[in-house]
Protein backbone atom coordinates (compact mmCIF):
# COMPACT_ATOMS: atom_id res chain seq x y z
CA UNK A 1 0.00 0.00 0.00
CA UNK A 2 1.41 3.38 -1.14
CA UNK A 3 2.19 6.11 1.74
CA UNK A 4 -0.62 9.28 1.26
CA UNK A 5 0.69 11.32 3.63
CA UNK A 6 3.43 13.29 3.58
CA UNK A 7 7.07 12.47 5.77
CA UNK A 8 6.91 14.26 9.11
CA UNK A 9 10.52 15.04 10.06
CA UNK A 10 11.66 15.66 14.00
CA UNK A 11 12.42 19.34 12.94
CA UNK A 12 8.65 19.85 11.55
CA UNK A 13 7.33 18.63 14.94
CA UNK A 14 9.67 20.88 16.60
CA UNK A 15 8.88 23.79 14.41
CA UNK A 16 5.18 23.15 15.53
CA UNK A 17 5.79 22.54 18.99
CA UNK A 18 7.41 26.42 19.37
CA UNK A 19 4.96 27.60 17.33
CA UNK A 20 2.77 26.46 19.42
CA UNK A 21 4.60 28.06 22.13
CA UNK A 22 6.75 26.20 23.74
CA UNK A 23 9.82 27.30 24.74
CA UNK A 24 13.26 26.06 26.02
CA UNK A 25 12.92 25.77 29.78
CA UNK A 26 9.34 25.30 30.08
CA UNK A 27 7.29 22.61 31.09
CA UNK A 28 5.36 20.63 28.00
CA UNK A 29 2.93 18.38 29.05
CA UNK A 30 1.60 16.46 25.85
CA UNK A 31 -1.02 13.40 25.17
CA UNK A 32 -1.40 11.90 21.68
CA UNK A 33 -1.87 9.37 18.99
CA UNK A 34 0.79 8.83 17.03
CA UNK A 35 -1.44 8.26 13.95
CA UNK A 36 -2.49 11.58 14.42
CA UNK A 37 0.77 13.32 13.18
CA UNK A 38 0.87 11.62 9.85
CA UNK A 39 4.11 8.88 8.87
CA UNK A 40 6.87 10.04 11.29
CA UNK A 41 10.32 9.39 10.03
CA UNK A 42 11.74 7.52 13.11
CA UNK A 43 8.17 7.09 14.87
CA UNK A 44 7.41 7.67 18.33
CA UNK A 45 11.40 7.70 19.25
CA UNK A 46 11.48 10.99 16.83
CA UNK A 47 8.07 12.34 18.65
CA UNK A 48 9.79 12.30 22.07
CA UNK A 49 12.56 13.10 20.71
CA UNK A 50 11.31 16.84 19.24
CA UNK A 51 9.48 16.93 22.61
CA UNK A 52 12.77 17.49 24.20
CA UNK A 53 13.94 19.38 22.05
CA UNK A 54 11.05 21.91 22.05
CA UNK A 55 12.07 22.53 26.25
CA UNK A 56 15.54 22.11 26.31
CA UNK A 57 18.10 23.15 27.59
CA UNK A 58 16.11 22.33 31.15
CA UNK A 59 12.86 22.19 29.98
CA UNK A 60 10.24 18.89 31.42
CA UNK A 61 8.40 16.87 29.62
CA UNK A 62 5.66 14.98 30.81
CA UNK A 63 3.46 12.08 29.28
CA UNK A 64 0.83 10.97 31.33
CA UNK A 65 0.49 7.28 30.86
CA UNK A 66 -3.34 7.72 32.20
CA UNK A 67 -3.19 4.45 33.60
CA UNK A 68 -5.95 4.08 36.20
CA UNK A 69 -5.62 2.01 39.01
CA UNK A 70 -8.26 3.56 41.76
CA UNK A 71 -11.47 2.83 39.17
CA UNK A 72 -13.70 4.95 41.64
CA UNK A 73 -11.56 8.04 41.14
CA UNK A 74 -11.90 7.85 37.16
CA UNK A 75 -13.43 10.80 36.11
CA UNK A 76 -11.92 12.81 38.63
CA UNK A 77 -10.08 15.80 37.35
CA UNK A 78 -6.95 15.86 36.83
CA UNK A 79 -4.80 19.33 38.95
CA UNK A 80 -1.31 20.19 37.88
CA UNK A 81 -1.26 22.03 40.98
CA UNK A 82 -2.02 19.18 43.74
């Protein structure tokens, strides 16, 4: 089957990312489907990878793995803060 999308390179996700404002030394939190970026060259190693790069030097990144242990607490929502 033939690729229709186009090739999404780390420094187009980057690009995004800080157009999207982030910034070296900030905190980027970020939840997605990989699917939803198009064919990444590299896959999800290139996606974290352009994460990084978005905050660094000393930035944080943080993926939430959402995995959800306490079932009664479910649709609880979710602070940064606490």
């Amino acid at each position: 089957m033939a690729r229709t999308q186009p090739v999404v390179t780390l420094a187009d996700i980057v690009k995004g990312l800080r157009n999207l404002g982030a910034a070296p030394g900030e905190i980027l939190m970020a939840h997605s489907s990989l699917s939803s970026f198009g064919w990444v060259e590299g896959g999800p190693e290139t996606v974290i990878e352009a994460l990084i790069q978005a905050v660094a030097p000393a930035g944080t990144v943080v993926l939430p793995t959402l995995s959800q242990r306490d079932i009664e607490r479910r649709f609880e929502t979710w602070d940064i803060a606490t």
